[in-house]
N, C-alpha and C. Protein backbone atom coordinates (compact mmCIF):
# COMPACT_ATOMS: atom_id res chain seq x y z
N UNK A 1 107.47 73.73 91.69
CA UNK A 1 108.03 72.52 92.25
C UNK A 1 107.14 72.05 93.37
N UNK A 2 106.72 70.62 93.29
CA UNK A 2 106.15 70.14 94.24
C UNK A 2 106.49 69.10 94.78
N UNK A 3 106.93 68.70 96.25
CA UNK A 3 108.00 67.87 96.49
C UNK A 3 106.99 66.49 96.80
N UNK A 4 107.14 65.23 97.19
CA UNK A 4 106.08 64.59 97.67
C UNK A 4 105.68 64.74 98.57
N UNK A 5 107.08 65.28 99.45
CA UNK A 5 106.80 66.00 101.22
C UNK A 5 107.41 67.07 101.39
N UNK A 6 106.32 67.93 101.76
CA UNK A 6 107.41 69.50 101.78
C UNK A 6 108.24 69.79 102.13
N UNK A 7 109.42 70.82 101.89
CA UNK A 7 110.45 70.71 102.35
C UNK A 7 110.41 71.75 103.86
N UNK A 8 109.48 72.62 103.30
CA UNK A 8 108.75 72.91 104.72
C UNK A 8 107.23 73.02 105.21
N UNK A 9 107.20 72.11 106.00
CA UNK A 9 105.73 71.57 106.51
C UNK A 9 105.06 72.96 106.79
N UNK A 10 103.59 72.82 106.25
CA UNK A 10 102.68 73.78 106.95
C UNK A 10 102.35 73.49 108.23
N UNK A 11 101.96 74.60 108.50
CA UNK A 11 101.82 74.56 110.73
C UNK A 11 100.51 74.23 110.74
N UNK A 12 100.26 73.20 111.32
CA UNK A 12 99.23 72.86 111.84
C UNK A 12 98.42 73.97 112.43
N UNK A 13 97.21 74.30 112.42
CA UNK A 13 96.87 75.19 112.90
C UNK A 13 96.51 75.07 114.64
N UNK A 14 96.31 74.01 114.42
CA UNK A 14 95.77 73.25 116.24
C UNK A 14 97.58 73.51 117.57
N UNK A 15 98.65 73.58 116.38
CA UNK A 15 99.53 74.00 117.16
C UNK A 15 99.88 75.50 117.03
N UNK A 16 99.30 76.29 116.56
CA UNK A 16 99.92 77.65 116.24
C UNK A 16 99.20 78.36 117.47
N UNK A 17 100.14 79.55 117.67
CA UNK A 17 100.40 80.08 118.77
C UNK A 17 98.73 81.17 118.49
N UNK A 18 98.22 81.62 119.57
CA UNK A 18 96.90 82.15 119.56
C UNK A 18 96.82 83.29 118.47
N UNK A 19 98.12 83.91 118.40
CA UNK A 19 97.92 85.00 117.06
C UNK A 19 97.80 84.79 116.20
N UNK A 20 98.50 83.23 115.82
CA UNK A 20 98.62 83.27 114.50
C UNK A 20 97.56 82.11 113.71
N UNK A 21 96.91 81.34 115.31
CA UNK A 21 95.85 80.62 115.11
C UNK A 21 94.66 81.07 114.53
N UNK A 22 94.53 82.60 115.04
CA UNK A 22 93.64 83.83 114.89
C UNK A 22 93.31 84.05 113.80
N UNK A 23 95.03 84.55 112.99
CA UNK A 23 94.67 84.67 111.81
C UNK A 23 94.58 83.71 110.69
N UNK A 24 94.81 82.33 111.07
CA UNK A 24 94.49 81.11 110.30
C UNK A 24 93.03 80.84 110.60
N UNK A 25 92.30 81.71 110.94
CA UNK A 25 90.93 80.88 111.45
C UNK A 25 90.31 82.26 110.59
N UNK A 26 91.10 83.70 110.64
CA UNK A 26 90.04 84.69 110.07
C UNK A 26 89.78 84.04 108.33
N UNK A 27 91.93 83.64 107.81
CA UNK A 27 91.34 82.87 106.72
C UNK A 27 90.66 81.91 106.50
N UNK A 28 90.27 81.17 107.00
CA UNK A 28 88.91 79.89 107.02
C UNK A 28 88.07 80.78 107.23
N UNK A 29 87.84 81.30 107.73
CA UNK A 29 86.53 82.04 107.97
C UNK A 29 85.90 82.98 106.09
N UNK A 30 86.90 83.35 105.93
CA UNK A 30 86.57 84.11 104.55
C UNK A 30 86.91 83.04 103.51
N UNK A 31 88.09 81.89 103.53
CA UNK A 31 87.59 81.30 102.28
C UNK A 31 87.13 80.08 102.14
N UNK A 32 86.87 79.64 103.83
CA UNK A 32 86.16 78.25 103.86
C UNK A 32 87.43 77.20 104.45
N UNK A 33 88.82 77.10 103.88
CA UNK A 33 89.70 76.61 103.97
C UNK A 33 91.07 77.45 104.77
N UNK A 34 92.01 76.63 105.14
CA UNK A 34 93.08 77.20 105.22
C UNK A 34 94.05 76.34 104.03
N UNK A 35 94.15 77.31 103.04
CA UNK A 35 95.24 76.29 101.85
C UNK A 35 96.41 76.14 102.70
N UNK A 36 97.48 75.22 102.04
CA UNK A 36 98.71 74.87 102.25
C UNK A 36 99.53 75.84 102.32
N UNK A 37 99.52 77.07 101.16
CA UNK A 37 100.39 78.00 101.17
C UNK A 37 100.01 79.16 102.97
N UNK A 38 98.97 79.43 102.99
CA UNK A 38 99.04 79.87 104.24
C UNK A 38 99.57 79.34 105.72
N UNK A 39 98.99 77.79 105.77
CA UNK A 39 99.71 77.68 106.65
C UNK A 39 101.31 77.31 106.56
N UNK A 40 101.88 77.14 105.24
CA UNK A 40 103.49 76.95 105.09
C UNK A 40 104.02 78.78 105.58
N UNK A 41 103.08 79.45 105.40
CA UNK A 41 103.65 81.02 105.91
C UNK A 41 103.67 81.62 107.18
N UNK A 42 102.92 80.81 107.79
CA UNK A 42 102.59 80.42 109.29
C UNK A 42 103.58 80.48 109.92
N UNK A 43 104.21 79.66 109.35
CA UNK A 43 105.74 79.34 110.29
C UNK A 43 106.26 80.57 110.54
N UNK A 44 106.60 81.24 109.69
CA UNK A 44 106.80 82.66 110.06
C UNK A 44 105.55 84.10 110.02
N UNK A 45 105.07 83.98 111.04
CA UNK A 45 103.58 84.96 111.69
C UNK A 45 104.03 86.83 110.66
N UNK A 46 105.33 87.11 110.61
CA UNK A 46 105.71 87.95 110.07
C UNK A 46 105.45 88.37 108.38
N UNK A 47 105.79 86.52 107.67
CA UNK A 47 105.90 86.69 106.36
C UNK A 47 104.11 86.50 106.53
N UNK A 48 103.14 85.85 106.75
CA UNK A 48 101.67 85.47 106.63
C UNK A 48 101.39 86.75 106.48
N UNK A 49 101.26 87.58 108.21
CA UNK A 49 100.98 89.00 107.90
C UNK A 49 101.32 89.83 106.90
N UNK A 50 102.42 89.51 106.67
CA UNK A 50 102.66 91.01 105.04
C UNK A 50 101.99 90.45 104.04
N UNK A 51 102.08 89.22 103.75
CA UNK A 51 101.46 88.79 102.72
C UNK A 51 99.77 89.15 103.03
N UNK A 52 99.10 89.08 103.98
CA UNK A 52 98.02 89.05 104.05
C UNK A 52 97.44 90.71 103.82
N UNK A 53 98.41 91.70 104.84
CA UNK A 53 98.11 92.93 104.25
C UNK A 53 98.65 93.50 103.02
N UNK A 54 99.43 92.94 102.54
CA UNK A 54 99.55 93.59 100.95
C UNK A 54 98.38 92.63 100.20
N UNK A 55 98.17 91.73 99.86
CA UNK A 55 97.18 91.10 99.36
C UNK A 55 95.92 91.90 99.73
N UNK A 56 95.76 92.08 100.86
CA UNK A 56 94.46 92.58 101.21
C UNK A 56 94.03 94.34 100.67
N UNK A 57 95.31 95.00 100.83
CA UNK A 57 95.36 96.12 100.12
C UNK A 57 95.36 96.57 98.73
N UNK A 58 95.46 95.72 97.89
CA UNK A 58 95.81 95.71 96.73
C UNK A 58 94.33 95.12 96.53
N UNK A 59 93.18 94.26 96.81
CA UNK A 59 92.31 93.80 96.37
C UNK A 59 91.76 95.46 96.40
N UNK A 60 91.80 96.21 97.06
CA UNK A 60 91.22 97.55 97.22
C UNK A 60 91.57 98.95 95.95
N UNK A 61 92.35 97.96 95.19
CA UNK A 61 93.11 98.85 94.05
C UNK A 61 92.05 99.19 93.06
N UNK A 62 92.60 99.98 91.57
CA UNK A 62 92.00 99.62 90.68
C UNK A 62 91.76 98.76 89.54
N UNK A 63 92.46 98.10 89.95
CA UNK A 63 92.28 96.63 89.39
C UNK A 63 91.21 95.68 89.54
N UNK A 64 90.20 95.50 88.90
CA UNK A 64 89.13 94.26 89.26
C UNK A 64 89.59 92.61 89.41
N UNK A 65 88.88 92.10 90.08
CA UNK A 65 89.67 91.09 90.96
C UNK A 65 89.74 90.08 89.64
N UNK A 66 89.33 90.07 88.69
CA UNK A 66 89.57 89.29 87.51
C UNK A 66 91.23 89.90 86.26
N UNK A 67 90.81 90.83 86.66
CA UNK A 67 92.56 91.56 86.40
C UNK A 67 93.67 91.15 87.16
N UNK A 68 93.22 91.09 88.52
CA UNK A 68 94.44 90.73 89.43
C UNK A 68 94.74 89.09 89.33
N UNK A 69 93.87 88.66 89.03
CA UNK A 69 93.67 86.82 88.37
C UNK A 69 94.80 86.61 87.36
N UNK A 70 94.34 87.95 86.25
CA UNK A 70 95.03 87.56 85.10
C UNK A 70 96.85 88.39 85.06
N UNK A 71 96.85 89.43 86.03
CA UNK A 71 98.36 89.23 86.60
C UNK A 71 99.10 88.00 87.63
N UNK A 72 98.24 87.14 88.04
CA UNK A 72 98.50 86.13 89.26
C UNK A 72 98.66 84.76 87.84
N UNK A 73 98.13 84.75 87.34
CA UNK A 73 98.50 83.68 86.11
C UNK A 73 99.36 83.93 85.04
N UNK A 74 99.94 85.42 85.16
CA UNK A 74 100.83 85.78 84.01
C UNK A 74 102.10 85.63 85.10
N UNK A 75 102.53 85.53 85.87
CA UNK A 75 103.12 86.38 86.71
C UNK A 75 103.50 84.16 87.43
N UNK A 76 102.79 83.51 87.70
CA UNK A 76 102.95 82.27 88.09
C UNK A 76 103.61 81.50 86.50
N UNK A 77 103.27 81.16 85.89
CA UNK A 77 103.56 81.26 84.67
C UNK A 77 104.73 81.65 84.39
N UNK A 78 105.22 82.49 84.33
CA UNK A 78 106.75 83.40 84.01
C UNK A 78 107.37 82.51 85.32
N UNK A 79 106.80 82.42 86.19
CA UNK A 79 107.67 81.78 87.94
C UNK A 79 107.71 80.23 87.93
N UNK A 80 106.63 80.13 86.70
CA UNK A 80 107.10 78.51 86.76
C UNK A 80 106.08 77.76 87.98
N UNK A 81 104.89 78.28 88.90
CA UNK A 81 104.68 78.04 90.22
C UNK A 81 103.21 76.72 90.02
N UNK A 82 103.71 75.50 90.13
CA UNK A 82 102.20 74.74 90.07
C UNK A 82 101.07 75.26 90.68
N UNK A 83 101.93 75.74 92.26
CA UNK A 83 101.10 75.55 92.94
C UNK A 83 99.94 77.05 92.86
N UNK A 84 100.40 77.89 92.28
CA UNK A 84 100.02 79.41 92.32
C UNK A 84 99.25 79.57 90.40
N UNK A 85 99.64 78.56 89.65
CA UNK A 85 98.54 77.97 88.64
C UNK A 85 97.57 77.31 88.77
N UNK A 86 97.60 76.57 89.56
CA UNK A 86 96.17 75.68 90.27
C UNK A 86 95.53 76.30 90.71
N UNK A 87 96.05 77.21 92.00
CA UNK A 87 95.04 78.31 93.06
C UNK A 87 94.59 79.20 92.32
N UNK A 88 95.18 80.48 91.34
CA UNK A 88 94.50 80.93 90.69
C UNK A 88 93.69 80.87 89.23
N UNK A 89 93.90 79.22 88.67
CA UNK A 89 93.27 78.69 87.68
C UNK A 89 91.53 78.80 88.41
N UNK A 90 91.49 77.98 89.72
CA UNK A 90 90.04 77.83 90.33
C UNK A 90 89.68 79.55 90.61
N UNK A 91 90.86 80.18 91.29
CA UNK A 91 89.88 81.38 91.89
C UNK A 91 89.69 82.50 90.49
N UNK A 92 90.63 82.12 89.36
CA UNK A 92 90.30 83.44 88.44
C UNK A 92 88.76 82.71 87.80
N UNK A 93 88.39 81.46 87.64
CA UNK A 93 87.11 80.99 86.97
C UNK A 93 86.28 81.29 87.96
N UNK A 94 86.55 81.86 89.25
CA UNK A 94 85.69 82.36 90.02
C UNK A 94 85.03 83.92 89.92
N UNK A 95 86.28 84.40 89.68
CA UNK A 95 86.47 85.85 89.43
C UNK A 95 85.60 85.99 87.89
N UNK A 96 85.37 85.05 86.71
CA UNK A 96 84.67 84.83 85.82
C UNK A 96 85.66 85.06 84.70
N UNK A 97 86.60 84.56 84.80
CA UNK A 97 87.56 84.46 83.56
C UNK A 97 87.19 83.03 82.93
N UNK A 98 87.47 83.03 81.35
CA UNK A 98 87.05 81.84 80.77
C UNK A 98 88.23 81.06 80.93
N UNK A 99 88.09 79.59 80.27
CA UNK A 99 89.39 78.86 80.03
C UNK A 99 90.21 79.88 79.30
N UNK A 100 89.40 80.26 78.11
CA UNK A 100 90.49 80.80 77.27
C UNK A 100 90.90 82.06 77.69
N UNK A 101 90.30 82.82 78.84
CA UNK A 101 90.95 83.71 79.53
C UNK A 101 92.40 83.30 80.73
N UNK A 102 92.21 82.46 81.11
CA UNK A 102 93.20 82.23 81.99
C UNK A 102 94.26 80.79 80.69
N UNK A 103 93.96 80.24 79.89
CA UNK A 103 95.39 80.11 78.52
C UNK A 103 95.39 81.63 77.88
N UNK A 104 95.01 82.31 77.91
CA UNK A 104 95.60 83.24 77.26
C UNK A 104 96.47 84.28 78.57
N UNK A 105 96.12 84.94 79.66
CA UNK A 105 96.48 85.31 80.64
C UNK A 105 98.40 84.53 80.47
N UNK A 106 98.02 82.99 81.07
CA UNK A 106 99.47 82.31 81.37
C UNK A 106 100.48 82.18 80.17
N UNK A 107 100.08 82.92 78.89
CA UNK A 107 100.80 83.32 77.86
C UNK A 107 101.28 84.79 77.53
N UNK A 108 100.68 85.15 78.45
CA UNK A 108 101.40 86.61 78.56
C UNK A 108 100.27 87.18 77.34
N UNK A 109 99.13 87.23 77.00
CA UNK A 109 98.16 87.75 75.83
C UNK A 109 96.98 88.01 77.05
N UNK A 110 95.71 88.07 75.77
CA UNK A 110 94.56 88.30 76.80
C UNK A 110 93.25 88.51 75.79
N UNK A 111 92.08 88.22 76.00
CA UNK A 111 91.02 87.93 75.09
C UNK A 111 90.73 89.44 74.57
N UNK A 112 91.05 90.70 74.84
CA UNK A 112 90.97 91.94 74.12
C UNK A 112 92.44 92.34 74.36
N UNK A 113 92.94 93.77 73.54
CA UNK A 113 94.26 94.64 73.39
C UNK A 113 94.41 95.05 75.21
N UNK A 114 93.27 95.57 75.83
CA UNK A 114 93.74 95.78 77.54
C UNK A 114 93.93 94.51 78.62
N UNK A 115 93.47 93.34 78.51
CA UNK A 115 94.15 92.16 78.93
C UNK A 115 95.37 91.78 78.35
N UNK A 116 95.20 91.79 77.31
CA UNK A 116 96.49 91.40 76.22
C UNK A 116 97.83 92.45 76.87
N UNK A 117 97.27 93.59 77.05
CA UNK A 117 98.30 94.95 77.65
C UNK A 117 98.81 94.17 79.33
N UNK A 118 97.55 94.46 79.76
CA UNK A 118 98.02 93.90 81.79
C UNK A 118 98.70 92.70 81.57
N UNK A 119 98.34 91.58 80.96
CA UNK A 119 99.07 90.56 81.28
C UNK A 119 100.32 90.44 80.71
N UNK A 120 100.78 91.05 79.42
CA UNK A 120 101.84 91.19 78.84
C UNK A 120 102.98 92.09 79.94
N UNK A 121 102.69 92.79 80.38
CA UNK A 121 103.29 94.35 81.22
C UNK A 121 103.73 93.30 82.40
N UNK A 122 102.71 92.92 82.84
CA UNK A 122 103.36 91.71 84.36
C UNK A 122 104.12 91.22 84.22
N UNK A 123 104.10 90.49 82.79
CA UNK A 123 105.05 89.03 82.80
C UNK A 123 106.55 89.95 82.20
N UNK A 124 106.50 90.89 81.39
CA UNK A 124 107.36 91.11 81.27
C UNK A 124 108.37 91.82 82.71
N UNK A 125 107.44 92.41 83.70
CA UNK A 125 107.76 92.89 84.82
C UNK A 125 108.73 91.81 85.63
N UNK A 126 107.91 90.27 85.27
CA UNK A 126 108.85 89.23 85.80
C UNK A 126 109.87 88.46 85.51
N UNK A 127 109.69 88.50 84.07
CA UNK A 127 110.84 88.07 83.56
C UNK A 127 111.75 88.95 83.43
N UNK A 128 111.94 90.41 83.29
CA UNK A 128 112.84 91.27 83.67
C UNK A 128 112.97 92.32 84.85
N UNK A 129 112.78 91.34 85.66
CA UNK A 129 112.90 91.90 87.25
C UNK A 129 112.67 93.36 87.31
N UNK A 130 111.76 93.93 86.84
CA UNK A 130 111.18 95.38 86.97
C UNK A 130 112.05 95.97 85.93
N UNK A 131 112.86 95.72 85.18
CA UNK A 131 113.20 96.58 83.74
C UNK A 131 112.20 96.29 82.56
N UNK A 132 111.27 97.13 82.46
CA UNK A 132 110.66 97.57 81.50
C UNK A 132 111.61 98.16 80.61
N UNK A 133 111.42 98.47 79.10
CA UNK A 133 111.90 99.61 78.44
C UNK A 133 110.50 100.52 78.40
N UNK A 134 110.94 102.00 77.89
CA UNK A 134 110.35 102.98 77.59
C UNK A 134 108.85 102.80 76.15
N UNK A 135 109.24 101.95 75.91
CA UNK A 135 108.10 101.17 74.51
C UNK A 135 107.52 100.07 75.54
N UNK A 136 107.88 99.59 76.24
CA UNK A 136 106.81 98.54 77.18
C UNK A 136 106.10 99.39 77.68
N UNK A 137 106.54 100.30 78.76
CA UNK A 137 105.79 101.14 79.49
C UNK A 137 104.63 101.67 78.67
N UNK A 138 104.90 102.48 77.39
CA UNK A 138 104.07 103.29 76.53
C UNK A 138 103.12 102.74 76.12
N UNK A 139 103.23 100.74 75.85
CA UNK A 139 102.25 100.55 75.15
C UNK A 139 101.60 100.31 76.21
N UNK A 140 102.13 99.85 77.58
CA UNK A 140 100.87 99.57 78.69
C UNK A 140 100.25 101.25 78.77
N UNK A 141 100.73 101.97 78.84
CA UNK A 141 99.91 103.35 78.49
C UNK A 141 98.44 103.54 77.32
N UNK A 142 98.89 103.22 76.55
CA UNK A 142 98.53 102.97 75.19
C UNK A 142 97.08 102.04 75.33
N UNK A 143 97.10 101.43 75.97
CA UNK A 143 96.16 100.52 76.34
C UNK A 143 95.23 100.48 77.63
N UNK A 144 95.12 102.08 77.57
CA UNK A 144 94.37 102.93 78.89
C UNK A 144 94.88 102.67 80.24
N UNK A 145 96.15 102.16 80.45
CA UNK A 145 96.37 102.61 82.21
C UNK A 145 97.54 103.66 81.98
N UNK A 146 96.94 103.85 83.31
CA UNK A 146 97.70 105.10 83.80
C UNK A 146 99.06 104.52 84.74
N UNK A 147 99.70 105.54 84.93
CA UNK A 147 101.17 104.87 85.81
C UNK A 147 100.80 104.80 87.69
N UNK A 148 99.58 104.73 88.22
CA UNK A 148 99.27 104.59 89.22
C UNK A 148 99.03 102.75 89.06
N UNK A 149 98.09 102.31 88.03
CA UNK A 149 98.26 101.18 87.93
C UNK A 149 98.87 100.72 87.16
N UNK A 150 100.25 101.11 86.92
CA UNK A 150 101.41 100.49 86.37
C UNK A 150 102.38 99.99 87.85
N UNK A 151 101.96 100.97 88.89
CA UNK A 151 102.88 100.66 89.88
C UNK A 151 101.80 99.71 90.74
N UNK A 152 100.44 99.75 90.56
CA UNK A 152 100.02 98.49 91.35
C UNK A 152 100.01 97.17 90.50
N UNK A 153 100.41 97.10 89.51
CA UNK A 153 100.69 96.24 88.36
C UNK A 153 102.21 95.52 89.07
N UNK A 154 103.09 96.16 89.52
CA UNK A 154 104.06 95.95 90.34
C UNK A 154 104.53 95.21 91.54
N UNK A 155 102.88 96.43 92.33
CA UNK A 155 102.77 95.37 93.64
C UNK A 155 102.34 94.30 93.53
N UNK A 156 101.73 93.96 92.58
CA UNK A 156 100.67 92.51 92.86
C UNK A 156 101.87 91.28 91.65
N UNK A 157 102.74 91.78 91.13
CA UNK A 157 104.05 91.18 90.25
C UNK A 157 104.72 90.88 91.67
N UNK A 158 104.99 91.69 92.56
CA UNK A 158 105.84 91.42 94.15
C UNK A 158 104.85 90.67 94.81
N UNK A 159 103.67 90.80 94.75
CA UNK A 159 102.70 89.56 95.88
C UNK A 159 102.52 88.05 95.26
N UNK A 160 102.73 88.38 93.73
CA UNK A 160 102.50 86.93 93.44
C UNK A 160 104.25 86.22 93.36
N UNK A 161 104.91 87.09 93.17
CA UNK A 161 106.26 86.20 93.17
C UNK A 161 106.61 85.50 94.72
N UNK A 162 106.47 86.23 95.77
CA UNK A 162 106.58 86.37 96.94
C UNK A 162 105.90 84.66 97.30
N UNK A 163 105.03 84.54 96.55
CA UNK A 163 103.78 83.28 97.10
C UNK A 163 104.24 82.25 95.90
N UNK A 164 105.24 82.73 94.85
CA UNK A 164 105.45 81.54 94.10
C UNK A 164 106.71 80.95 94.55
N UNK A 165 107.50 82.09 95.15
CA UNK A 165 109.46 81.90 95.70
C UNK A 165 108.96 80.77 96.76
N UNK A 166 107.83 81.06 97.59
CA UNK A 166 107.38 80.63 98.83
C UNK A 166 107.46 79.24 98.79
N UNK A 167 106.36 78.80 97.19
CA UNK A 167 106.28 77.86 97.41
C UNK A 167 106.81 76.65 96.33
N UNK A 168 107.91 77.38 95.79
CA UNK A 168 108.96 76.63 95.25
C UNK A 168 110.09 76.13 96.50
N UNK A 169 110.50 77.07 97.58
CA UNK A 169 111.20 77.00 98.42
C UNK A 169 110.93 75.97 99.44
N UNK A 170 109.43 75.79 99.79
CA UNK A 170 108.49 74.98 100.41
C UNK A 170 109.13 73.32 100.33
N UNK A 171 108.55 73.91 98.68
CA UNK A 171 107.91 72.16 98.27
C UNK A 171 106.42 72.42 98.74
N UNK A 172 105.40 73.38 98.32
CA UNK A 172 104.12 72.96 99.00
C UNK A 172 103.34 72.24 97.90
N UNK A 173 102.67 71.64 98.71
CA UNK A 173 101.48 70.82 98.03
C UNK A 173 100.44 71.54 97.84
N UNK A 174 100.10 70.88 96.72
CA UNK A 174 99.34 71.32 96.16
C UNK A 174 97.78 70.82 96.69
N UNK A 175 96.66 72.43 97.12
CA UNK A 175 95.40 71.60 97.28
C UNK A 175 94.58 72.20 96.67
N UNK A 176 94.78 72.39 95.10
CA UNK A 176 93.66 72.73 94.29
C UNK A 176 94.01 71.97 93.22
N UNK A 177 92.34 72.07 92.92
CA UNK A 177 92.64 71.22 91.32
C UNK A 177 93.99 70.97 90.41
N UNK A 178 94.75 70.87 90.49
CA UNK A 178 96.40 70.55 89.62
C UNK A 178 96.00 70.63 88.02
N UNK A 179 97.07 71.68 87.45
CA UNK A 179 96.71 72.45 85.91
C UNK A 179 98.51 71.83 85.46
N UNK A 180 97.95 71.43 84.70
CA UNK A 180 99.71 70.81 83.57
C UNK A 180 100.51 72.29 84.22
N UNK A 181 101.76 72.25 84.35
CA UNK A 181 102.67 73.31 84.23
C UNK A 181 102.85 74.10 82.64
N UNK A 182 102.91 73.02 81.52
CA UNK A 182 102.99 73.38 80.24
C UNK A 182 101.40 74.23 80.14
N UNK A 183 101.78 74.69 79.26
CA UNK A 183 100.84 75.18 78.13
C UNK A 183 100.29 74.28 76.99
N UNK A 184 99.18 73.92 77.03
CA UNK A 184 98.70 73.52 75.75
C UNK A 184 98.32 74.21 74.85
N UNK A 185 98.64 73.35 73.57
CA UNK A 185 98.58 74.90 72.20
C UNK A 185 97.61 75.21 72.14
């Protein structure tokens, strides 16, 4: 959902208090920008920070950052999130996913059986609020992970919902390239 005006404004950074200016400036500093969704998290210095250290911890996983793309597009997708399809449409073609990696990703599939596995395992993680059955689990097994990254398969299902609730709740605007919500066949 994207409202024409958010329903909650991002914080200016020129008014945010020196901590949290700090850490709106470390993000410009690493990605050039401060997007909308950071500073809409601003408002609360509490939710930015967790988000920033679980995000930041989890890039440290075993997951390659083109994996974590293709759970952030399976996982937005299932959430319905424009704004978290746009951001990671640009950053997973960064990460070097093709088109047809990130339409296949936001379909819950994947261009081999172990994408096809991660992104299937997420979305089902989201559409059934962490009830897997015992045959989901197995085949994400089945498809070489182990249950260490079944549970960071989890965390990063909790970091991207967290940033899609955010910014359905928002109304944030959108400042990346804008991707249809649908699926094209």
């Amino acid at each position: 959902m994207t409202a024409a005006s958010p329903r909650i404004a991002p914080l200016d950074p020129a008014s945010a208090d020196p901590a949290v200016a700090a850490t709106l400036a470390s993000v410009k500093a690493k990605l050039g920008v401060v997007p909308n969704l950071f500073r809409t998290f601003a408002r609360s210095p509490a939710a930015l920070d967790g988000y920033l250290a679980l995000s930041d911890a989890l890039a440290g996983g075993r997951l390659s950052a083109g994996q974590r793309e293709i759970v952030a597009l399976s996982v937005g997708q299932a959430n319905r999130c424009g704004y978290c399809l746009a951001a990671h449409t640009l950053i997973g073609k960064g990460t070097g996913l093709s088109e047809a990696d990130i339409h296949a990703a936001r379909t819950g599939t994947g261009a081999d059986p172990h994408d096809t596995a991660l992104a299937a395992f997420a979305r089902r993680l989201t559409e059934q609020r962490g009830v897997v059955s015992d045959d989901e689990l197995a085949a994400f097994r089945r498809a070489g992970f182990d249950d260490a990254v079944a549970l960071e398969v989890v965390a990063l299902v909790a970091l991207n919902t967290l940033t899609n609730y955010t910014n359905h709740l928002a109304g944030t605007a959108v400042d990346f390239p804008p991707v249809p919500l649908e699926i094209a066949g």
